[in-house]
C-alpha atoms as a PDB file:
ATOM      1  CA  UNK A   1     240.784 -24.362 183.889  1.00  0.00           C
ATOM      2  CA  UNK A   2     244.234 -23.462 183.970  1.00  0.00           C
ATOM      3  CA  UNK A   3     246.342 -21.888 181.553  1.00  0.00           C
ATOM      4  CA  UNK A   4     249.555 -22.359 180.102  1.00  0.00           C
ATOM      5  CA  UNK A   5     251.342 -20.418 182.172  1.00  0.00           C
ATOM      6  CA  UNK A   6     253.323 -17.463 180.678  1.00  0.00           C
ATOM      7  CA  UNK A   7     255.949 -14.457 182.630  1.00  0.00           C
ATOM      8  CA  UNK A   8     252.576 -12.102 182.211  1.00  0.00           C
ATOM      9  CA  UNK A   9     250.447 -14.841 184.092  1.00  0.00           C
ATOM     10  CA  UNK A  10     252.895 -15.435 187.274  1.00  0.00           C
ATOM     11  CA  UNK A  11     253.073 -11.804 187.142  1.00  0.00           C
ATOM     12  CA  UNK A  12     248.576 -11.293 187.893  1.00  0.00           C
ATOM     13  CA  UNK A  13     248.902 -13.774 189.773  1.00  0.00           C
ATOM     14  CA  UNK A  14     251.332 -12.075 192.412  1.00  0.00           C
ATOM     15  CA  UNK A  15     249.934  -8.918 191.888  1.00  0.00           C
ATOM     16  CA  UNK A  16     246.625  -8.581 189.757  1.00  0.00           C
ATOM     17  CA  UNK A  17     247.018  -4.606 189.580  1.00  0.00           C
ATOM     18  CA  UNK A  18     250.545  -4.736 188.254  1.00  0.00           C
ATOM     19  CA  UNK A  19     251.534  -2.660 184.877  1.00  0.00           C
ATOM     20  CA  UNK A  20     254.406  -3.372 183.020  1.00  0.00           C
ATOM     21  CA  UNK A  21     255.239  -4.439 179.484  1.00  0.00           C
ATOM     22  CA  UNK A  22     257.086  -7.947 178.686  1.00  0.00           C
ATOM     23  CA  UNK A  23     258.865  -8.486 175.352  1.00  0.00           C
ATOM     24  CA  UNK A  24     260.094 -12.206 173.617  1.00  0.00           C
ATOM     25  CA  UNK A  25     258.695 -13.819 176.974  1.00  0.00           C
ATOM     26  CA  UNK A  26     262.017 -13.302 178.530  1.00  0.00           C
ATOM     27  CA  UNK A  27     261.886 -12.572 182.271  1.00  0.00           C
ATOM     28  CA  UNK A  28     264.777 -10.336 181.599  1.00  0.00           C
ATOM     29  CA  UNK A  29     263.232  -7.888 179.469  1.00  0.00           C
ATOM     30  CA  UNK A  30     260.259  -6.934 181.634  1.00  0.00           C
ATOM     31  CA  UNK A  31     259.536  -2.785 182.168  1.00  0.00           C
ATOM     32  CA  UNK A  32     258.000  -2.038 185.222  1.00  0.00           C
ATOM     33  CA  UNK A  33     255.210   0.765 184.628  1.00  0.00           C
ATOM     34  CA  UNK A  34     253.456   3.484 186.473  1.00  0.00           C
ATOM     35  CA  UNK A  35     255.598   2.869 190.023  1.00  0.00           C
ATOM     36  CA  UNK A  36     254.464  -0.909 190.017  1.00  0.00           C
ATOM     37  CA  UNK A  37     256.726  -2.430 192.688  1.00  0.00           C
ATOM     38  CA  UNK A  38     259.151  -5.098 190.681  1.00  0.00           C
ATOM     39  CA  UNK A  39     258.207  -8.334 191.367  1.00  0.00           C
ATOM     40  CA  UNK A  40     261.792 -10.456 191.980  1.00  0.00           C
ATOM     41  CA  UNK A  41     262.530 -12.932 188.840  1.00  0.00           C
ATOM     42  CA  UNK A  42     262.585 -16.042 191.538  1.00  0.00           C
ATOM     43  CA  UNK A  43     258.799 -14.884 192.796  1.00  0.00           C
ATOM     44  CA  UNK A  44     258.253 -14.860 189.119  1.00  0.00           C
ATOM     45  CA  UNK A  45     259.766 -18.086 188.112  1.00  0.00           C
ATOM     46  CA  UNK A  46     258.383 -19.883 191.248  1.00  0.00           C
ATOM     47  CA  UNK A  47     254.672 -18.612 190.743  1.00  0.00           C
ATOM     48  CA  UNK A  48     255.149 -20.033 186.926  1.00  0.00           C
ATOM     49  CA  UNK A  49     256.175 -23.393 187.879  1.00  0.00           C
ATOM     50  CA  UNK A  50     253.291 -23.284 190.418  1.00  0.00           C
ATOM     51  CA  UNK A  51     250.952 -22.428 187.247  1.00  0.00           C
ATOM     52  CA  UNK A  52     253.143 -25.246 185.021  1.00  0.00           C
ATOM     53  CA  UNK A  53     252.110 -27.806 187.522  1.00  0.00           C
ATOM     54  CA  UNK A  54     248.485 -26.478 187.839  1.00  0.00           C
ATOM     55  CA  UNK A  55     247.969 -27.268 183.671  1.00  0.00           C
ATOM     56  CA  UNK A  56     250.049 -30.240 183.628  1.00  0.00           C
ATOM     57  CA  UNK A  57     247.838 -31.599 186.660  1.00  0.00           C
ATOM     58  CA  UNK A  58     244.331 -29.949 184.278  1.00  0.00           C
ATOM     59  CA  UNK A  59     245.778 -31.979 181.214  1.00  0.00           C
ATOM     60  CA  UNK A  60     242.557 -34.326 181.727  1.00  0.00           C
ATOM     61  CA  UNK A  61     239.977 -31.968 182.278  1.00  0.00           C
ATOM     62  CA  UNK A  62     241.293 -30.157 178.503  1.00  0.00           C
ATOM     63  CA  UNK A  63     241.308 -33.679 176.898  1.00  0.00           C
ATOM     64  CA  UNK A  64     237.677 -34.274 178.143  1.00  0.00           C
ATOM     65  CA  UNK A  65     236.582 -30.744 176.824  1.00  0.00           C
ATOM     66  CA  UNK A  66     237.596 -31.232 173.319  1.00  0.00           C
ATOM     67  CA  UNK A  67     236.336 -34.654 173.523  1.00  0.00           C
ATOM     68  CA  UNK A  68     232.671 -33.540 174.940  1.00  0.00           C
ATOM     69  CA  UNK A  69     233.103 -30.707 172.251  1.00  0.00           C
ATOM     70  CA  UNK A  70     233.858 -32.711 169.170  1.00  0.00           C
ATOM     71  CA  UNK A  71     231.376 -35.790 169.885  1.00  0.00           C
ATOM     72  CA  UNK A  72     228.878 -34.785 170.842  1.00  0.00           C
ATOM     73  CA  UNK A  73     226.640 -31.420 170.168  1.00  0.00           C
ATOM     74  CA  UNK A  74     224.878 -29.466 172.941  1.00  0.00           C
ATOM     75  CA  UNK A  75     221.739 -29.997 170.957  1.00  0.00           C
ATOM     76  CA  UNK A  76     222.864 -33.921 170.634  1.00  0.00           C
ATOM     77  CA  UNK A  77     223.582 -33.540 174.335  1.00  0.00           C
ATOM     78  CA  UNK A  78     219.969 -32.276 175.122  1.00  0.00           C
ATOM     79  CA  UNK A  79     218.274 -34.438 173.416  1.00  0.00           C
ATOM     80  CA  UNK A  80     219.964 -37.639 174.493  1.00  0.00           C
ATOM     81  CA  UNK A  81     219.282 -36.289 178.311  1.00  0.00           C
ATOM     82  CA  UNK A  82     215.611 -35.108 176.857  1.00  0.00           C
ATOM     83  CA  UNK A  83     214.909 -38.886 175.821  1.00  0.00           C
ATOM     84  CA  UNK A  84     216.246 -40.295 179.243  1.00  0.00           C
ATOM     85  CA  UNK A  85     213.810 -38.201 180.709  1.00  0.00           C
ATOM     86  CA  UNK A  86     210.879 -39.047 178.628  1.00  0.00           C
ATOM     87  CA  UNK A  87     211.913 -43.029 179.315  1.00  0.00           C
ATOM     88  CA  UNK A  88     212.786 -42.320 182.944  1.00  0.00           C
ATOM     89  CA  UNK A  89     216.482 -43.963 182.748  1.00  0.00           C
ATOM     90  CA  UNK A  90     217.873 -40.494 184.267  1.00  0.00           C
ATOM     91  CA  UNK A  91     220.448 -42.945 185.839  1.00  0.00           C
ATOM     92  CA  UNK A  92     223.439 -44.805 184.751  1.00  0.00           C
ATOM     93  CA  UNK A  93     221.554 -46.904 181.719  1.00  0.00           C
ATOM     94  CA  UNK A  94     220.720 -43.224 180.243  1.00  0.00           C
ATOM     95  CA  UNK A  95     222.131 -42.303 176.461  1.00  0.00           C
ATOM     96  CA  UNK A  96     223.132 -39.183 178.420  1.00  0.00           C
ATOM     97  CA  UNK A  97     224.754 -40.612 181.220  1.00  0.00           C
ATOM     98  CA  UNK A  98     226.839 -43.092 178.983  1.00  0.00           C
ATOM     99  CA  UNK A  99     227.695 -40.677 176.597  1.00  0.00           C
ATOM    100  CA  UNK A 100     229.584 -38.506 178.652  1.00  0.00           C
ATOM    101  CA  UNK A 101     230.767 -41.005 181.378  1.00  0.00           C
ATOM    102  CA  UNK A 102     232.606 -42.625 178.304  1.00  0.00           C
ATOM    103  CA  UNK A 103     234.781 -39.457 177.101  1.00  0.00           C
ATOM    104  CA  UNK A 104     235.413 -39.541 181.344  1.00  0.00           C
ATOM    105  CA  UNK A 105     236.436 -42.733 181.022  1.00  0.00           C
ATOM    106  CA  UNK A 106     238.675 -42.376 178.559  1.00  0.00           C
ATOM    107  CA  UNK A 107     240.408 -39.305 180.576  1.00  0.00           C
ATOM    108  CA  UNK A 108     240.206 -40.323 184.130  1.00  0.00           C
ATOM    109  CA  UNK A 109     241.432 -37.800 186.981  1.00  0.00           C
ATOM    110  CA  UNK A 110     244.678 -38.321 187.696  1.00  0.00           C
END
């Protein structure tokens, strides 16, 4: 899932090895460390508008997390898809199957 997308992400994400130290999120007080190469402030700026529209586009799939999170337990999970099992409705008329397909409803895909 992506992440909101700070000057330390876009900076991984162009190089994964890079060290360098970042203060008050401001691309123009980043330190370049140890003879990393300096990444140019557009590359930067691009790659975090690349990551913006990655977790604006994920909005959804954090929605249906907290949903599946808050409603329902694992344990409540398991033994709603335990029952369907024992009364062989492992399809869409399951407790399971309803359960979640509901919170998915509510946040479709985009």
């Amino acid at each position: 899932m992506a992440k909101l997308p700070t000057i330390a992400n876009a900076i991984f994400e162009i190089n994964p090895n890079a060290q360098f130290n970042v203060s008050e999120e401001n691309i123009d007080n980043i330190n370049w460390l140890n003879g990393t190469n300096p990444i140019s402030k557009s590359d930067i700026e691009a790659k975090q508008a690349e990551l913006q529209i990655a977790y604006d586009n994920a909005e959804y799939q954090r929605k249906r997390k907290d949903d599946f999170r808050h409603s329902l337990s694992v344990a409540e999970q398991l033994d709603k898809l335990y029952h369907d099992i024992e009364n062989d409705t492992l399809d869409t008329s399951g407790e399971f199957f309803t359960a979640r397909k509901t919170i998915k409803d509510k946040y479709p895909k985009e």
